[in-house]
Protein backbone atom coordinates (compact mmCIF):
# COMPACT_ATOMS: atom_id res chain seq x y z
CA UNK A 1 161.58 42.49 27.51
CA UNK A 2 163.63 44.05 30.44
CA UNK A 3 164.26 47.73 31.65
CA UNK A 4 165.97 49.49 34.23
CA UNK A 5 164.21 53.04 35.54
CA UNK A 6 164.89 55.24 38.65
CA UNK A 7 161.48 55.72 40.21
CA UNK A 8 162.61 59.30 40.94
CA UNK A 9 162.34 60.00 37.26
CA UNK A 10 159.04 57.78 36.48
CA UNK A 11 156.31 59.54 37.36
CA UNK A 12 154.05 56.18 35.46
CA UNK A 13 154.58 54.51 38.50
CA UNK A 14 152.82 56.72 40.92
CA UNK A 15 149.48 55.66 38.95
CA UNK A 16 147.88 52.10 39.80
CA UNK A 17 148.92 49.63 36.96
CA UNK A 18 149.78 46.24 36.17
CA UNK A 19 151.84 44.84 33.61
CA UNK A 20 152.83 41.19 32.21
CA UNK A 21 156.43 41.76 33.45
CA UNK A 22 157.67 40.82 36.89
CA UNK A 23 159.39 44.03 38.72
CA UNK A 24 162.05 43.92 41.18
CA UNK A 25 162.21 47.12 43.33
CA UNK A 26 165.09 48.25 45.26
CA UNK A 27 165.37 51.37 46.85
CA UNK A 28 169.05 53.13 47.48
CA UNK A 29 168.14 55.51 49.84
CA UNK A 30 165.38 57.31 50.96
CA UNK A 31 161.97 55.48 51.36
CA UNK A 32 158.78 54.98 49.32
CA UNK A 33 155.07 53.59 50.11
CA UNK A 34 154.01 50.30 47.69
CA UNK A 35 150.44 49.54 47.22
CA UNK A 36 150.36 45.57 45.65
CA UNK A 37 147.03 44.67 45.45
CA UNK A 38 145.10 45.41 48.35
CA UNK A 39 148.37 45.26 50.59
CA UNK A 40 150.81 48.01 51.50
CA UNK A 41 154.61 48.32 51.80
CA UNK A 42 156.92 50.55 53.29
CA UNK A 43 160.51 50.00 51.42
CA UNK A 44 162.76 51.90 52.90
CA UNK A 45 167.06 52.36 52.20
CA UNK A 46 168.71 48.82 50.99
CA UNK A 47 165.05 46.83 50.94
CA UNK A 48 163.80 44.97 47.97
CA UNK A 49 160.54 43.67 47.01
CA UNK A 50 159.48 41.23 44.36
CA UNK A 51 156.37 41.93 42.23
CA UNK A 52 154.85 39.46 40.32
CA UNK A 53 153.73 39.20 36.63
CA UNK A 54 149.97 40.90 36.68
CA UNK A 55 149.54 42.17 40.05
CA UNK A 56 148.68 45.82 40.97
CA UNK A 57 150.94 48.04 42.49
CA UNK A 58 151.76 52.01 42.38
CA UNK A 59 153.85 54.38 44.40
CA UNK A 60 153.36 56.63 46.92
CA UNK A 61 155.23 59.09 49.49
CA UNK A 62 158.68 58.67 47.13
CA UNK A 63 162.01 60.35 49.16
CA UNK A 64 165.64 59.69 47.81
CA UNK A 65 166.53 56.71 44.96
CA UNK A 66 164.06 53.72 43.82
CA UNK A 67 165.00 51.26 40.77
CA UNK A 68 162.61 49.35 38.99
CA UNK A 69 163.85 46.28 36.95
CA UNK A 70 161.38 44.71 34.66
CA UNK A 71 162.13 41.86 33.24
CA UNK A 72 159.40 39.07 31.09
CA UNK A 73 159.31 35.25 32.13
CA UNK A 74 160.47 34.54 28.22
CA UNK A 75 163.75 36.92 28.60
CA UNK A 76 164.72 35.49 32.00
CA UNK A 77 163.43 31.70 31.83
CA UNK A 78 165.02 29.58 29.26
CA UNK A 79 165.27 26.07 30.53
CA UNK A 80 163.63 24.83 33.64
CA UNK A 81 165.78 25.24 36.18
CA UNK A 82 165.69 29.37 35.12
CA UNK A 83 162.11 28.92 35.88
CA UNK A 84 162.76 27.59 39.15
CA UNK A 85 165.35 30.38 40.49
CA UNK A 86 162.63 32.98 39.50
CA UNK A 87 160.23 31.44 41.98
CA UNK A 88 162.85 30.12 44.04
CA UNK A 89 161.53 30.56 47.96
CA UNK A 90 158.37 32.64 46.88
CA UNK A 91 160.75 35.77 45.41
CA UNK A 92 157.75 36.45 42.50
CA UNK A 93 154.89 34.05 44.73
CA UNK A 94 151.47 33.96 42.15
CA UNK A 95 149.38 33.92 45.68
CA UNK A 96 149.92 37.54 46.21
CA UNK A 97 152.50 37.36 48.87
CA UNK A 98 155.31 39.85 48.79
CA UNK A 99 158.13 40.05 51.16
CA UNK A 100 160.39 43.24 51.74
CA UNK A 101 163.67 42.09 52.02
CA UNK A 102 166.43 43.87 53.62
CA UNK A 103 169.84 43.12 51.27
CA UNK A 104 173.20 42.57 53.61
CA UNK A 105 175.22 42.94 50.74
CA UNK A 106 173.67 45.96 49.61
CA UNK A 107 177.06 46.94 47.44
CA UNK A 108 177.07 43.85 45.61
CA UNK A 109 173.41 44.39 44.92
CA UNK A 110 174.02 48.06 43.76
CA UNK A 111 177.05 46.83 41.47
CA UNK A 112 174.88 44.86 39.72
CA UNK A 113 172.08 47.44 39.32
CA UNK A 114 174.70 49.62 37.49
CA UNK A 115 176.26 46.81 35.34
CA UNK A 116 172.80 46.74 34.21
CA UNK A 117 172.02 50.19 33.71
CA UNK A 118 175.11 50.94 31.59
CA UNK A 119 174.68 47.39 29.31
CA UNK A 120 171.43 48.74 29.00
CA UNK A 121 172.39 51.68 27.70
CA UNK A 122 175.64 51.31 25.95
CA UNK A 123 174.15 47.94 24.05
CA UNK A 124 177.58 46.28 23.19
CA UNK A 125 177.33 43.19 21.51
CA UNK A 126 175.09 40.48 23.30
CA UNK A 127 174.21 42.97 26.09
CA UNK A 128 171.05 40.94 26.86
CA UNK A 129 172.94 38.09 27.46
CA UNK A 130 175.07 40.04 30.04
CA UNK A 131 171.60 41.52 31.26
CA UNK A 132 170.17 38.14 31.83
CA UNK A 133 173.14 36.82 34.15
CA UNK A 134 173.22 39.86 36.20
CA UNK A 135 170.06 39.73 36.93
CA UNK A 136 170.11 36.15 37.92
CA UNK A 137 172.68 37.28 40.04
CA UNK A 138 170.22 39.61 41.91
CA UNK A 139 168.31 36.68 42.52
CA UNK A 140 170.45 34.67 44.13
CA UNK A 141 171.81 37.29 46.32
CA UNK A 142 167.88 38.03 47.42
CA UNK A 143 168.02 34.24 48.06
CA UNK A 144 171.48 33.94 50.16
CA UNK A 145 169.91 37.06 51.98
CA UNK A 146 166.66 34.88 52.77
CA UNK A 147 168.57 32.10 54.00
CA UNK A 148 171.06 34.20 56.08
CA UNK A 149 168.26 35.01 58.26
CA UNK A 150 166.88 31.63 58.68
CA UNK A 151 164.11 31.21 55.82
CA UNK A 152 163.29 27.81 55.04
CA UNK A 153 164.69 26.89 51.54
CA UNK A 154 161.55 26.77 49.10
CA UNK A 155 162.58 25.12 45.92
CA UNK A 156 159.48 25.09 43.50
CA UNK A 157 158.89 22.72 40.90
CA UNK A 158 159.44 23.83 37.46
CA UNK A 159 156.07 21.96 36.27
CA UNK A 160 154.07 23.76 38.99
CA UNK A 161 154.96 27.13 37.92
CA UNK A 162 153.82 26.37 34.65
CA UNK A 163 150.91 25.04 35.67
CA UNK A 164 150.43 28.16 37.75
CA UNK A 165 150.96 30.35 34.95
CA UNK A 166 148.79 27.97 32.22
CA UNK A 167 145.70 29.18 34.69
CA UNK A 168 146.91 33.04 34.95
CA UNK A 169 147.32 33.47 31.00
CA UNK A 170 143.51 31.51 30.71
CA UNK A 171 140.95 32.94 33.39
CA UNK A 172 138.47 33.96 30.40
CA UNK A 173 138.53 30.06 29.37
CA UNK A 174 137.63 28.47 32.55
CA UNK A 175 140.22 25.37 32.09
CA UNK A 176 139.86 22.43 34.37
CA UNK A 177 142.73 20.72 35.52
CA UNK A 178 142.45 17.83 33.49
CA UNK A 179 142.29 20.20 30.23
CA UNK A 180 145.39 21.83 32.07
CA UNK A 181 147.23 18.69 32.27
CA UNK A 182 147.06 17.51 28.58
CA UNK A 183 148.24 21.05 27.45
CA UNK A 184 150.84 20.39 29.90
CA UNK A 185 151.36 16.83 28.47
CA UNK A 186 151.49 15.54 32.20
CA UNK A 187 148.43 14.58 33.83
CA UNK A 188 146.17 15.05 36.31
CA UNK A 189 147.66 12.89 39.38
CA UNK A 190 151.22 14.96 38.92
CA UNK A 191 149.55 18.21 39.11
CA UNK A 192 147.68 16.77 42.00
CA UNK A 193 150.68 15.69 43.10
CA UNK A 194 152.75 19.17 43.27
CA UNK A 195 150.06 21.38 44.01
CA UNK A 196 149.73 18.91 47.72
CA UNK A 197 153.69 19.41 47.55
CA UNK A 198 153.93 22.69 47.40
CA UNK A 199 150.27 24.26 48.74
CA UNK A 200 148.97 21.58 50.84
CA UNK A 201 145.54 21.77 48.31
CA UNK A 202 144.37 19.84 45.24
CA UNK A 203 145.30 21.30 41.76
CA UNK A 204 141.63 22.83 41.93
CA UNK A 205 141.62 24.75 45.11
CA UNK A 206 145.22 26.33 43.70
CA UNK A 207 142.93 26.98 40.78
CA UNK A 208 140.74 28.76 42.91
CA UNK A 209 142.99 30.56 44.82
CA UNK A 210 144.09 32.15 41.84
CA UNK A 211 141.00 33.24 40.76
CA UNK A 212 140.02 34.78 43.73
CA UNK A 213 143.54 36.76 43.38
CA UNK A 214 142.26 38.05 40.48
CA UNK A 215 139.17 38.99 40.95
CA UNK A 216 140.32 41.23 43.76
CA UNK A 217 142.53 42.96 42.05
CA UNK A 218 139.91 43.49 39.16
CA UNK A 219 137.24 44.46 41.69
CA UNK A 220 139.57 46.96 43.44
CA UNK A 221 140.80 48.71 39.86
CA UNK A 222 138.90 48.15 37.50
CA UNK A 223 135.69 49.87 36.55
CA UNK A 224 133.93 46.36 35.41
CA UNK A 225 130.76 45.22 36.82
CA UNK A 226 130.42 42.39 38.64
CA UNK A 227 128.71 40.71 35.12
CA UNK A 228 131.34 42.10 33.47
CA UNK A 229 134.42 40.57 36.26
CA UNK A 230 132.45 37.14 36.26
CA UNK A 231 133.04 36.71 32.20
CA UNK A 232 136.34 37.44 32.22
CA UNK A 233 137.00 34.97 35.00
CA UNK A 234 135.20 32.23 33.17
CA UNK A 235 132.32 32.23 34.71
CA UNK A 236 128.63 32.23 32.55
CA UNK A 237 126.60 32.84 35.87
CA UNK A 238 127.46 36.31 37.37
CA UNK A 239 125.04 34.88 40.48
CA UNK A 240 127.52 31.56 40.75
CA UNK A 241 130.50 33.80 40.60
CA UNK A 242 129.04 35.67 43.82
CA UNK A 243 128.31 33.11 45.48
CA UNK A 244 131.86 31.38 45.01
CA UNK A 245 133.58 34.55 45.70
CA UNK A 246 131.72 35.09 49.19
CA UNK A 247 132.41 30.97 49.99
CA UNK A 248 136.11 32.40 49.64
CA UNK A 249 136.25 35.30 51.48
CA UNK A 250 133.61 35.75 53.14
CA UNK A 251 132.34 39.07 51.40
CA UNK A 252 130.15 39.37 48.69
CA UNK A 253 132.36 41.35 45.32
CA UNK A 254 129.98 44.12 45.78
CA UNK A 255 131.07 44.91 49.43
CA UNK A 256 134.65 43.96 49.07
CA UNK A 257 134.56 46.34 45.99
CA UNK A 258 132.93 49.11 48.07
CA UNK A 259 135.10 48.25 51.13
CA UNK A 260 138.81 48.52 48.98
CA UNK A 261 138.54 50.38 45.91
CA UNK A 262 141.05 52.84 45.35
């Protein structure tokens, strides 16, 4: 549900893994190398970086202090507008695009950390509650930080993220967007309608998108065959999955595999 480690002390992390949690990273002091996905990261002393719920990522080169908070989407998100400060100007994006952030209130940020860590550990009587607001306090510090520095406010619509995570939980089951919509009780048009909003594509190429998110990271980590990547992405034709991966990015799974596997 939501944890607190010093990277120093977690030698799990150093080993490529993903989990359904979303992890903010800070580092104290010292630096450390971030492989998420196929893209690396160099956080070094008061930097943060966002990862988001099922991506790849594992340590490297670790000097001086890292935290790790882990939190799940059900602890943090209870109403919509949680939902929207979680995603609120791309902090935990689902298109694979992470941002190190440099804090400039760095004590505020590390006051915070340590509320955590000692709620955590002490467990007084609705901790979690305390837990949750401090960490949406972490948030919106990351976001006063953004706009500080000029970032264009990005204020996602609550409807879209679950849209975008309806299609993350359901690869295997190939969903179309109109099957999307009804479990959404919304309909097609509206998702049509936020995915231009927010992506500039159709509620099907931001299906796509993901997909082809995912079957990188499965192609890069996993030991899975391309028969075996294709079924879990929904797809009954290994050869059609091929041939839509390549449309995508130009290289066929087995070179990309071959050219980025760990």
């Amino acid at each position: 549900m939501v944890a607190l480690n010093k990277l120093n002390k977690v030698n799990d992390y150093q080993n490529a893994k993903r989990v359904l949690k979303y992890l903010l990273v800070w580092c104290e002091h010292g630096r450390t190398e971030i492989i998420i996905d196929e893209n690396e990261f160099c956080l070094t002393q008061h930097q943060v970086i966002t990862i988001t719920s099922g991506q790849v990522h594992f340590f490297r080169n670790i000097q001086g202090t890292v935290y790790i908070l882990e939190f799940t989407l059900d602890f943090i998100c209870k109403d919509d507008n949680d939902i929207a400060l979680i995603f609120h100007n791309g902090l935990f994006c689902h298109f694979g695009i992470n941002e190190v952030i440099a804090i400039d209130c760095p004590q505020v940020f590390e006051n915070l950390l340590q509320k955590i860590a000692l709620e955590l550990e002490d467990k007084p009587y609705q901790y979690l509650i305390s837990v949750r607001s401090y960490i949406q306090l972490l948030l919106i510090a990351i976001n006063r930080t953004k706009i500080a520095k000029g970032d264009e406010i990005w204020k996602p619509d609550a409807l879209f993220l679950r849209f975008l995570e309806e299609v993350r939980n359901n690869f295997s089951l190939n969903y179309s967007v109109a099957q999307i919509s009804d479990t959404l009780h919304t309909t097609e048009a509206k998702l049509n309608e936020l995915s231009k909003r927010h992506t500039s594509k159709t509620a099907q190429n931001v299906i796509y998108s993901l997909i082809i998110s995912e079957a990188k990271r499965l192609l890069i980590y996993q030991d899975l065959s391309i028969k075996e990547i294709a079924f879990q992405l929904g797809f009954k034709d290994p050869f059609y999955f091929s041939n839509f991966f390549k449309k995508h990015t130009r290289f066929s799974p087995k070179h990309y595999k071959k050219t980025f596997a760990v």
